[in-house]
C-alpha atoms as a PDB file:
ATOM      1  CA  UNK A   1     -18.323  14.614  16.584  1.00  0.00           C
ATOM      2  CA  UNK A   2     -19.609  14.136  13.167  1.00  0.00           C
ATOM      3  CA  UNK A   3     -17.701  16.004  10.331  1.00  0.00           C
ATOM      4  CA  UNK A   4     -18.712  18.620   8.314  1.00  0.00           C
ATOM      5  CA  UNK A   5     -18.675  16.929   4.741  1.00  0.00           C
ATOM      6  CA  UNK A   6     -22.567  17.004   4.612  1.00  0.00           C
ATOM      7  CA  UNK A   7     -23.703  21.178   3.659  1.00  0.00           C
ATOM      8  CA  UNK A   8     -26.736  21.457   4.360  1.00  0.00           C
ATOM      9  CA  UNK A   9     -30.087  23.742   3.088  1.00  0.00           C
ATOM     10  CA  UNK A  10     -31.628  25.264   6.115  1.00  0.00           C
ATOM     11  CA  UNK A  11     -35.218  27.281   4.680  1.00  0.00           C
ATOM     12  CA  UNK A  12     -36.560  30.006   6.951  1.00  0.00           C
ATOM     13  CA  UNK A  13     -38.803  32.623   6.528  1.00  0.00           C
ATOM     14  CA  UNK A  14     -36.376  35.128   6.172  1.00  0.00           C
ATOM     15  CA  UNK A  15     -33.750  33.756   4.999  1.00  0.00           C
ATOM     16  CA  UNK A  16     -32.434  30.502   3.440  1.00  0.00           C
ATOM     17  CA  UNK A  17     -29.093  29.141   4.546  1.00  0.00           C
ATOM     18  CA  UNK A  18     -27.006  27.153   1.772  1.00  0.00           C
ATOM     19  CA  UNK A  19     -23.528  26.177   1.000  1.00  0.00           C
ATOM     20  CA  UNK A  20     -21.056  28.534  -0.090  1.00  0.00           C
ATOM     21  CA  UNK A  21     -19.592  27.905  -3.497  1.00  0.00           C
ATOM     22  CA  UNK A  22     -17.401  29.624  -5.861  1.00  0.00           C
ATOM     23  CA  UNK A  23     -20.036  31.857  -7.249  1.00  0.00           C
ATOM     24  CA  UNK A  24     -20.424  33.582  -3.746  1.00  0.00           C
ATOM     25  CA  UNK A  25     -17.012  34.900  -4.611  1.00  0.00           C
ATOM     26  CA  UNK A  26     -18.068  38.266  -5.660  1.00  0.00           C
ATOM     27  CA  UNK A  27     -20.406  38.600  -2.765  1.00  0.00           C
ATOM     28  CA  UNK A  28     -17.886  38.055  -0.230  1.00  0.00           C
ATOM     29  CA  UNK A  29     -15.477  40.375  -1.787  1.00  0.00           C
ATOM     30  CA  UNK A  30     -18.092  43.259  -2.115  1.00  0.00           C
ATOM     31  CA  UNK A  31     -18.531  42.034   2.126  1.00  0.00           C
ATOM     32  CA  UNK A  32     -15.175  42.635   2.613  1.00  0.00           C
ATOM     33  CA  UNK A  33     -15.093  46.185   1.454  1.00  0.00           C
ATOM     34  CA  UNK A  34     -17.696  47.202   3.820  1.00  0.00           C
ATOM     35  CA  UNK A  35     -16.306  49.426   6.295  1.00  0.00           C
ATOM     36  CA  UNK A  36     -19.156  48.438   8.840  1.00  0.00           C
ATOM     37  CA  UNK A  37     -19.187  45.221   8.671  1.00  0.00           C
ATOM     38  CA  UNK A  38     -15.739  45.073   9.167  1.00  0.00           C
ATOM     39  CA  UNK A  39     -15.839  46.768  12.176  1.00  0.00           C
ATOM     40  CA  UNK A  40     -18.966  45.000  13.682  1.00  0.00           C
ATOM     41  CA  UNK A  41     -17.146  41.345  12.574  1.00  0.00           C
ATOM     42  CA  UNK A  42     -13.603  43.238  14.079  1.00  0.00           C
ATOM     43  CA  UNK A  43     -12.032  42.155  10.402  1.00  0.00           C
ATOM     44  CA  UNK A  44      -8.748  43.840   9.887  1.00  0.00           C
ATOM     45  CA  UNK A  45      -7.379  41.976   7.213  1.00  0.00           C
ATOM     46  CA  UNK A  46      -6.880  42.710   3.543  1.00  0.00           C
ATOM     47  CA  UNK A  47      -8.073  40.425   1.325  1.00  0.00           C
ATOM     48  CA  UNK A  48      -7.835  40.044  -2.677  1.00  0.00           C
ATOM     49  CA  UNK A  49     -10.070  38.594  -5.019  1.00  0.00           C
ATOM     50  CA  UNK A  50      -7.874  35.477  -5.803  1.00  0.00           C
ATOM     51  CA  UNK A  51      -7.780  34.401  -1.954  1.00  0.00           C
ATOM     52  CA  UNK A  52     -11.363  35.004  -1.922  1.00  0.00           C
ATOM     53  CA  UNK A  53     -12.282  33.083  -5.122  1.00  0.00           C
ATOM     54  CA  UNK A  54     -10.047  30.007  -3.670  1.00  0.00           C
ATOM     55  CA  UNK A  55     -11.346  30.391  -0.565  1.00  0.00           C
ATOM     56  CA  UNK A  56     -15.081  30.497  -1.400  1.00  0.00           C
ATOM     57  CA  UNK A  57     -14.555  27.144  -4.364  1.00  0.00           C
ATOM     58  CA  UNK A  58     -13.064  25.745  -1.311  1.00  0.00           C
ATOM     59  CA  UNK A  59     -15.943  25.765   1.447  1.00  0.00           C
ATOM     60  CA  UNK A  60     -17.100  22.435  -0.257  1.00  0.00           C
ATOM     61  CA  UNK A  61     -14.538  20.104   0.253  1.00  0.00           C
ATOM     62  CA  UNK A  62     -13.945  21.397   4.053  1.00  0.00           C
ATOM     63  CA  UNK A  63     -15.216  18.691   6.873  1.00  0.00           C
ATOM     64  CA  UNK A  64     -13.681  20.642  10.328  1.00  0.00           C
ATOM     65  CA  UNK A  65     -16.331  23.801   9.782  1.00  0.00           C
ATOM     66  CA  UNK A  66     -19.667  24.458   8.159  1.00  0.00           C
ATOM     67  CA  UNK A  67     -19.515  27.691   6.091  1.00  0.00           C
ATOM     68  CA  UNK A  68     -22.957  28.561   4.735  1.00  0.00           C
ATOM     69  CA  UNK A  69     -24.301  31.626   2.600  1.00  0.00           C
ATOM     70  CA  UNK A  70     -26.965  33.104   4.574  1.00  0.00           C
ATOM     71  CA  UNK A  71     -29.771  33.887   1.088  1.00  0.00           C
ATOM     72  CA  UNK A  72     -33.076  35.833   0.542  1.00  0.00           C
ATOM     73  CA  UNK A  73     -35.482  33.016  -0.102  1.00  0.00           C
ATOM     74  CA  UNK A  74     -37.234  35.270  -2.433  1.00  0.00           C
ATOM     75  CA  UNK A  75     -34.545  35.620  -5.100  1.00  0.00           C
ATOM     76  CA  UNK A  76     -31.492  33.249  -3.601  1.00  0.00           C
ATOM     77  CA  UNK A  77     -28.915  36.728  -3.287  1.00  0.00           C
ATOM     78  CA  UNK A  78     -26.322  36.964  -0.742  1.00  0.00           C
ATOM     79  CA  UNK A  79     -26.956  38.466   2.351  1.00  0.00           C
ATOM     80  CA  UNK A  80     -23.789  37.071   4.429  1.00  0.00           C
ATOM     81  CA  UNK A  81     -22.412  33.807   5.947  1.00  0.00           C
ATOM     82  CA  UNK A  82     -22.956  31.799   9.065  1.00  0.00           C
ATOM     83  CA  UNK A  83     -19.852  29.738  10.532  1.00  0.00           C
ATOM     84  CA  UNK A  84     -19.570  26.949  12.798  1.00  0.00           C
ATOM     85  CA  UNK A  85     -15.881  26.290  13.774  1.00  0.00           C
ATOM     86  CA  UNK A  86     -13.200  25.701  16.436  1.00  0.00           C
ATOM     87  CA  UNK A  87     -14.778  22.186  16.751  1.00  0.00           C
ATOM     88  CA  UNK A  88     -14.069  20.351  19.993  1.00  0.00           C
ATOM     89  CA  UNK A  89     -15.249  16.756  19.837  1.00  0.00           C
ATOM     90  CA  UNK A  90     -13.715  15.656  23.261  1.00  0.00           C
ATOM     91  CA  UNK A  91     -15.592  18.541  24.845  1.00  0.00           C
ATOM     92  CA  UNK A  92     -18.639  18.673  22.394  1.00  0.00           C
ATOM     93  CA  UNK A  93     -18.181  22.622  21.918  1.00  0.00           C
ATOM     94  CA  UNK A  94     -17.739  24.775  18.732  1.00  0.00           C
ATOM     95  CA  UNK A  95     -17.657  28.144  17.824  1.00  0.00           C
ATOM     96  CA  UNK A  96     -20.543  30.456  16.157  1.00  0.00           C
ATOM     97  CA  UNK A  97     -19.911  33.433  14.215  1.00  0.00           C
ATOM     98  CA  UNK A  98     -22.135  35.763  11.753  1.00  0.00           C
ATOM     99  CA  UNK A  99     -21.099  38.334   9.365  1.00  0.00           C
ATOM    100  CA  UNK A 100     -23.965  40.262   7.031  1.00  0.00           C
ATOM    101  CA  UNK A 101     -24.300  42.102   4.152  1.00  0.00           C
ATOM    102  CA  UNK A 102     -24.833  45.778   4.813  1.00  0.00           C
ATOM    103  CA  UNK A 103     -28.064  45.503   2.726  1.00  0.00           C
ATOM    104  CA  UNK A 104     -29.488  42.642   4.980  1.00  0.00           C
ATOM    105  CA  UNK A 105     -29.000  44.626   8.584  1.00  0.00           C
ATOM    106  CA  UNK A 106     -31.797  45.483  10.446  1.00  0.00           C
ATOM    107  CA  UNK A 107     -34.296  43.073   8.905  1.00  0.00           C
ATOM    108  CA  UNK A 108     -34.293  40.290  11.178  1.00  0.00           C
ATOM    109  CA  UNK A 109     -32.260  38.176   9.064  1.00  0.00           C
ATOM    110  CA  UNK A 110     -29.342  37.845  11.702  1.00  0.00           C
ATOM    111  CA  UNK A 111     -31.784  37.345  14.199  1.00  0.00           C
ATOM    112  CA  UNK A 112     -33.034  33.716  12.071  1.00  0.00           C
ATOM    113  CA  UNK A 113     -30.135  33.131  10.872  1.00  0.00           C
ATOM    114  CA  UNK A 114     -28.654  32.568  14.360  1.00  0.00           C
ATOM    115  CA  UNK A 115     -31.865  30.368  15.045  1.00  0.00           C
ATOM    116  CA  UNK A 116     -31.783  28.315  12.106  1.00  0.00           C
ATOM    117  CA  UNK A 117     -27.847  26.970  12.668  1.00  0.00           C
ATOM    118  CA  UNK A 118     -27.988  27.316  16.539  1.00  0.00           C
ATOM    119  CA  UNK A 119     -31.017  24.282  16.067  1.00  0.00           C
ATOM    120  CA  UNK A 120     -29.434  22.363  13.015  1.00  0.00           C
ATOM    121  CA  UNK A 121     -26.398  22.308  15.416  1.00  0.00           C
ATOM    122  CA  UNK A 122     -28.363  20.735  18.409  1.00  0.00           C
ATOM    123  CA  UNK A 123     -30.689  19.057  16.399  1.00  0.00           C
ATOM    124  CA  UNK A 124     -28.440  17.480  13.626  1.00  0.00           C
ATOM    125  CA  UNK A 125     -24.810  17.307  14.944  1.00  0.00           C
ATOM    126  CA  UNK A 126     -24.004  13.916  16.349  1.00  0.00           C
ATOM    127  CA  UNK A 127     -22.652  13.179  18.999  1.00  0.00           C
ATOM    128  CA  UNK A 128     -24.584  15.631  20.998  1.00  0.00           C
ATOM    129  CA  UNK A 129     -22.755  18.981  20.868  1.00  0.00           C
ATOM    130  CA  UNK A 130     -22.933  20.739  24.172  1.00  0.00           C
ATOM    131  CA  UNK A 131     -22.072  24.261  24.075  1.00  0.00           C
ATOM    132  CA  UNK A 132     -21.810  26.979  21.000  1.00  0.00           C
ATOM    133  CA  UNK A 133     -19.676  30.040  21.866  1.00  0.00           C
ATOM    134  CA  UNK A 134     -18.987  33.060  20.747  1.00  0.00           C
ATOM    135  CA  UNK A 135     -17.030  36.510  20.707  1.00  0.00           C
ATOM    136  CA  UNK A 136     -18.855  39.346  19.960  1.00  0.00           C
ATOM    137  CA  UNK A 137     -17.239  43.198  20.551  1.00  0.00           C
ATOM    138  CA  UNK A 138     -18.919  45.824  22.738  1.00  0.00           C
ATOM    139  CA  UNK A 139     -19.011  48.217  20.198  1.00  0.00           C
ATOM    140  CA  UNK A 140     -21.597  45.865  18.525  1.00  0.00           C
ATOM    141  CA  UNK A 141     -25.116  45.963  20.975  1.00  0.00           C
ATOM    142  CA  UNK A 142     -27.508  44.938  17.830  1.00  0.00           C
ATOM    143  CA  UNK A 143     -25.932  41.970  17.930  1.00  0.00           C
ATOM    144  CA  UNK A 144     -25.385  41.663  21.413  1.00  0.00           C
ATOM    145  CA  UNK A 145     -29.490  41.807  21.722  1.00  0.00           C
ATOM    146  CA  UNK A 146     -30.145  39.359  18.540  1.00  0.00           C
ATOM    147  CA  UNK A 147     -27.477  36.531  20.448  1.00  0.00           C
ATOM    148  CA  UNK A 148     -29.519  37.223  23.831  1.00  0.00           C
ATOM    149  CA  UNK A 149     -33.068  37.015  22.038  1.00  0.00           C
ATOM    150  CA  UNK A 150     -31.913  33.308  20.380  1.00  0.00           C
ATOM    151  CA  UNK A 151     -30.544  32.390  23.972  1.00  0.00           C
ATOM    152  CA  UNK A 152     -27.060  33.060  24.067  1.00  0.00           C
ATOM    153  CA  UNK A 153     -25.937  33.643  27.646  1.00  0.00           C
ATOM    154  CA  UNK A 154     -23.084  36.285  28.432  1.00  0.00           C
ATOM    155  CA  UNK A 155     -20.087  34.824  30.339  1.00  0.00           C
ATOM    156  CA  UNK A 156     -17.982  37.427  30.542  1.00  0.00           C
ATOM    157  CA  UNK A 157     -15.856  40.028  28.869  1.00  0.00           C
ATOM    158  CA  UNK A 158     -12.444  39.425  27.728  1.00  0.00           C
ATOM    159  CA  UNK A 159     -11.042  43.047  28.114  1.00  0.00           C
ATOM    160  CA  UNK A 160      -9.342  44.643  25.173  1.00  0.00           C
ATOM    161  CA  UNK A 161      -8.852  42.018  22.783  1.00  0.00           C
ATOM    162  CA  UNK A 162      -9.327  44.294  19.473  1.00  0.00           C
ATOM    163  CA  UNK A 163      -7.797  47.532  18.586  1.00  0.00           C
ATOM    164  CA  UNK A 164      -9.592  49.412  16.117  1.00  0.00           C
ATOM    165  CA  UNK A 165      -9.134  52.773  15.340  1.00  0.00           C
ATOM    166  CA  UNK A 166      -6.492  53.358  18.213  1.00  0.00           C
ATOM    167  CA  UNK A 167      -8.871  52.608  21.095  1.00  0.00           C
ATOM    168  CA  UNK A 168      -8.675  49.095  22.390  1.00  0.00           C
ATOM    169  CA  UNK A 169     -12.249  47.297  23.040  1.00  0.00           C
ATOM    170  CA  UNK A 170     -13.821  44.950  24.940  1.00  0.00           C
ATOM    171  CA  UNK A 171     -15.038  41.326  23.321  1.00  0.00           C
ATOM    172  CA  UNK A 172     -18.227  39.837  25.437  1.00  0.00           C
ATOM    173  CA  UNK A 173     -17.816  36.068  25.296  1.00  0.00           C
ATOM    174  CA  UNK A 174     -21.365  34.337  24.914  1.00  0.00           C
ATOM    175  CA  UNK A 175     -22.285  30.973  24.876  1.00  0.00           C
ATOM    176  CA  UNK A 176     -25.562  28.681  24.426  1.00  0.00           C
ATOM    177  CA  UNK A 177     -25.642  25.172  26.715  1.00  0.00           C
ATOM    178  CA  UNK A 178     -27.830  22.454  25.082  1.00  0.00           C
ATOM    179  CA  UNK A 179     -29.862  23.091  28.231  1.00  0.00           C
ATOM    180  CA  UNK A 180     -30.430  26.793  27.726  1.00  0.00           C
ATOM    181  CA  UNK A 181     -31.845  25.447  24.242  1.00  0.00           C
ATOM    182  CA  UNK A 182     -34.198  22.771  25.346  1.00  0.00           C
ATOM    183  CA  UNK A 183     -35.653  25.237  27.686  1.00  0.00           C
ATOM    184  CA  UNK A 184     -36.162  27.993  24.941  1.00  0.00           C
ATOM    185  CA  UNK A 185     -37.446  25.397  22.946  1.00  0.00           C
ATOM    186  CA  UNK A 186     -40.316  24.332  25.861  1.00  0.00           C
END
């Protein structure tokens, strides 16, 4: 599989996806302070600015994941990040995950934000990848629907993987074949 090096600028109507750079520092942070999106993302870490400053300057120089800032195309602000990691070249798989500004919920922006990597992956990645993936927890259904309406299939659930507030929940594993794409794409 090809590496990451190349960041790419994916335009939508909605939304305009873009490498992350150090100036999407303060962003992130403000992300990471929001309760709900912790939850919905299952984030139980503490972060500080410092590791999130390094971490964001970074995102540039990675080539084993593709970090992108998903932006309003209007004004270029922050509205949250798409990820594509746990690459397997000998199996052409990788992982998919989404995390959004509380601001940017409920607007569709998830929902084409999904689209717009889901087909740069299948479209641009070479060799062929085969399969995207993902975890998403039960406790979540918005984005349970949004992964179902850009053709993410359930597989199963993996029972009890997070504890949050005491109660232990379920994670639904999803996934997306380069065949269930070409047919949503016909």
């Amino acid at each position: 599989m090809t590496t990451f090096a190349h960041k790419p600028v994916i335009e939508g109507d909605r939304t305009v996806l873009r490498p992350i750079v150090a100036a999407d520092a303060e962003s992130m942070f403000a992300d990471l302070a929001d309760e709900e999106g912790m939850r919905l993302t299952g984030s139980q870490g503490t972060f500080d600015r410092p590791t999130i400053e390094a971490w964001t300057a970074s995102r540039g120089d990675t080539d084993d994941r593709l970090d992108l800032a998903v932006t309003d195309p209007v004004d270029g602000s922050w509205l949250g990040e798409v990820v594509i990691n746990e690459v397997d070249p000998d199996n052409r798989s990788c992982n998919f995950r989404i995390a959004l500004s509380a601001h940017a919920r409920n607007r569709g922006v998830g929902t084409e934000a999904t689209r717009l990597i889901v087909d740069y992956v299948f479209e641009e990645i070479d060799p062929a990848v085969n399969r995207i993936s993902l975890g998403v927890y039960t406790f979540n259904p918005r984005a349970i629907a949004v992964y179902e309406r850009v053709g993410f299939v359930r597989e199963g659930v993996l029972r009890q993987t997070l504890r949050w507030d005491g109660a232990f929940v379920d994670e639904v594993v999803m996934a997306m074949l380069r065949s269930d794409w070409e047919t949503g794409r016909r």
